[in-house]
Protein backbone atom coordinates (compact mmCIF):
# COMPACT_ATOMS: atom_id res chain seq x y z
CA UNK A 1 199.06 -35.02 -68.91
CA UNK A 2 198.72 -31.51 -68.38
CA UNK A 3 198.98 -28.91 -71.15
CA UNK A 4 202.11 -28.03 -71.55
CA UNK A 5 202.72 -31.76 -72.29
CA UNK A 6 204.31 -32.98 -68.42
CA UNK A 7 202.86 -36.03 -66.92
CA UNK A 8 201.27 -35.52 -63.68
CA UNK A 9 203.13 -36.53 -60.31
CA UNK A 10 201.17 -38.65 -58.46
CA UNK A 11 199.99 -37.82 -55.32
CA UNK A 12 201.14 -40.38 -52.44
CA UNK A 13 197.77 -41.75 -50.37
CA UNK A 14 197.70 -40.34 -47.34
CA UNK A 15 197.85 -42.84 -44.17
CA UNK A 16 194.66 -43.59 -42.75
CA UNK A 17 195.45 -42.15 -39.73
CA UNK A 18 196.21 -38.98 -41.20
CA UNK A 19 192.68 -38.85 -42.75
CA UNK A 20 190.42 -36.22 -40.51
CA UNK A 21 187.26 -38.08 -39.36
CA UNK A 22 184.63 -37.08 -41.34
CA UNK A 23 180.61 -36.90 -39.89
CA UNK A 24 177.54 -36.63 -41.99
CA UNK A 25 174.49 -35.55 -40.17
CA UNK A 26 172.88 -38.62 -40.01
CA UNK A 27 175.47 -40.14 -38.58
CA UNK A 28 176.04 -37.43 -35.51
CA UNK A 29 172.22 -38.01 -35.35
CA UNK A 30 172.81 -42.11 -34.57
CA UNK A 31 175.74 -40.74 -32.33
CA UNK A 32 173.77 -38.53 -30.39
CA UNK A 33 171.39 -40.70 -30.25
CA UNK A 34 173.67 -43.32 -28.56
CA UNK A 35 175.30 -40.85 -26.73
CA UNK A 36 171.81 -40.20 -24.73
CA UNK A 37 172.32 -43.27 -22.66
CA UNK A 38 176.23 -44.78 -23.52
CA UNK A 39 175.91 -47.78 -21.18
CA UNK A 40 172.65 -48.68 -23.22
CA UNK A 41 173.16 -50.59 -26.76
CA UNK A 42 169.90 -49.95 -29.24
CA UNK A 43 169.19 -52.05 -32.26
CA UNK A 44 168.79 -49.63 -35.61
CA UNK A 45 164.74 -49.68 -35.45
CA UNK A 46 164.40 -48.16 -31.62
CA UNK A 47 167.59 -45.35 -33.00
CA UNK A 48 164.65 -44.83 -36.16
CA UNK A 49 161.56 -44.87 -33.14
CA UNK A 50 163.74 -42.50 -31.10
CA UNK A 51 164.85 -39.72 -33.72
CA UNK A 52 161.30 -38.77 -34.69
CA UNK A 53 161.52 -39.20 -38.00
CA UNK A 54 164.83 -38.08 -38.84
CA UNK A 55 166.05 -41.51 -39.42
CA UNK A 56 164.34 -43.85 -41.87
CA UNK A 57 164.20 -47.86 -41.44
CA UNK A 58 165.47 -47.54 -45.43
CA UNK A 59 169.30 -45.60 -44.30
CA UNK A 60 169.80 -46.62 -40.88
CA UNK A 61 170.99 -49.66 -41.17
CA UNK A 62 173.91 -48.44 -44.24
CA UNK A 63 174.41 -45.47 -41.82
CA UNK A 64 175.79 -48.18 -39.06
CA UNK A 65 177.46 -50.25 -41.35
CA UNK A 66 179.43 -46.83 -42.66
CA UNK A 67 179.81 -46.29 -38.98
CA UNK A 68 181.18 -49.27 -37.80
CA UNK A 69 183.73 -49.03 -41.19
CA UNK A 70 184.70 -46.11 -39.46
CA UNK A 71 185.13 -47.43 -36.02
CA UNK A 72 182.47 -45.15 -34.77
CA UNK A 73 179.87 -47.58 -33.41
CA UNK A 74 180.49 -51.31 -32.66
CA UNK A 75 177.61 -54.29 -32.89
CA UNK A 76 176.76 -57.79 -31.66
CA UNK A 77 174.25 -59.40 -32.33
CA UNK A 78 171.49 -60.53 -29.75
CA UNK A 79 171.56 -63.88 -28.35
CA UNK A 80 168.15 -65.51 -29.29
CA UNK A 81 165.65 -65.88 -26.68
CA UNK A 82 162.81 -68.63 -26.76
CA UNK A 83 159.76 -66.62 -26.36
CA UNK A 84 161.03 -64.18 -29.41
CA UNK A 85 160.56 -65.35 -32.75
CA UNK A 86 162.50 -64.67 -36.00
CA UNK A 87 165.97 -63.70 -36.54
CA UNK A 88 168.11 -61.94 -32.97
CA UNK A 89 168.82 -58.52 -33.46
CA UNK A 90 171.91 -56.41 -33.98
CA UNK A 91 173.00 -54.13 -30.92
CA UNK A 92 175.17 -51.20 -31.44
CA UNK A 93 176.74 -48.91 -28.59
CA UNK A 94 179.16 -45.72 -29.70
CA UNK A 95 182.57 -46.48 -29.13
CA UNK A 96 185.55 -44.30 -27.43
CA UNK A 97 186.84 -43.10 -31.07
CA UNK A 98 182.91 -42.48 -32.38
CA UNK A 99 182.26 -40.14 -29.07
CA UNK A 100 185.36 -38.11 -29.03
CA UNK A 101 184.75 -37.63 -33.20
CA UNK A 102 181.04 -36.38 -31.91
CA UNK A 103 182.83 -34.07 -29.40
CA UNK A 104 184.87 -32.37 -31.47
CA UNK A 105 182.06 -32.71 -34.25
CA UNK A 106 179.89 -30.36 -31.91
CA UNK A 107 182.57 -28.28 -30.34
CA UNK A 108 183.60 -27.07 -34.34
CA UNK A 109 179.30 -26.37 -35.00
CA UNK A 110 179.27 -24.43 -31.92
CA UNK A 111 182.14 -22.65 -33.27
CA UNK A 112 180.72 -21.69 -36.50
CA UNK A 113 177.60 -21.03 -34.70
CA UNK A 114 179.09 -18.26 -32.98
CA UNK A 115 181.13 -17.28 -36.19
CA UNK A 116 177.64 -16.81 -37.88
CA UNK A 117 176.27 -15.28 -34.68
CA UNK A 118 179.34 -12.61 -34.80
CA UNK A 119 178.69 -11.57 -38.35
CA UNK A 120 181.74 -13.92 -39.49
CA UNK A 121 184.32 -11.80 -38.04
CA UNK A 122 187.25 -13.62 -37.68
C-alpha cells in the first residue's frame, strides 16, 4: 500500500528476452579470455593461469556456471584418458550469444571512454 491508502499495481515480469544482457567484469574477463583463441575450449584453472591473477580458483568456477545460466559460455566435460588420473575436466568455449554480448559490451566502454575523454559532452 502506498500512502494515500491505494494498493500497488503490480508490475508484469518482463519476458526474458526483453531482459538486456547484463556483464560483470569478471565475466567479460572469462570472455575475453576465450575470445583470445575461439576455436580453443579451456578448463576454468588454465582461464585462472591465463588472467594473471585477476581470476581466483575460489570464483571462477560460479563465474561459468552464471555464464552458462546465461547462455554465454557452453561446457563438456573431458573424456577421461588412461594416463590422467582423477576426475576429467570441464571444457568451456564462448558461444555465438556470449561473443556478440562481449562486442557490444566493449563497443558501449569504448563509448564512455571517449565520453570521459570529451569532458562528458554529450
Amino acid at each position: 500500500m502506498t500512502g494515500s491508502n491505494h494498493p500497488r499495481k503490480a508490475r508484469p515480469e518482463r519476458e526474458a528476452e526483453e531482459r538486456v544482457p547484463s556483464l560483470s567484469g569478471k565475466e567479460a574477463l572469462v570472455l575475453e579470455l576465450l575470445l583470445e583463441n575461439p576455436t580453443k575450449e579451456m578448463y576454468g584453472l588454465e582461464m585462472v593461469a591465463g588472467s594473471r591473477n585477476r581470476l581466483k580458483r575460489g570464483t571462477v568456477y560460479v563465474t561459468l556456471d552464471r555464464m552458462e545460466d546465461k547462455g554465454y559460455v557452453e561446457s563438456r566435460q573431458e573424456k577421461p584418458r588412461p594416463d590422467q588420473s582423477g576426475l576429467p575436466r570441464r571444457l568451456y568455449r564462448v558461444t555465438g550469444y556470449g561473443q556478440k554480448v562481449f562486442e557490444i559490451w566493449e563497443m558501449a566502454r569504448n563509448v564512455g571512454h571517449m565520453r570521459a575523454e570529451l569532458g562528458g559532452v554529450s
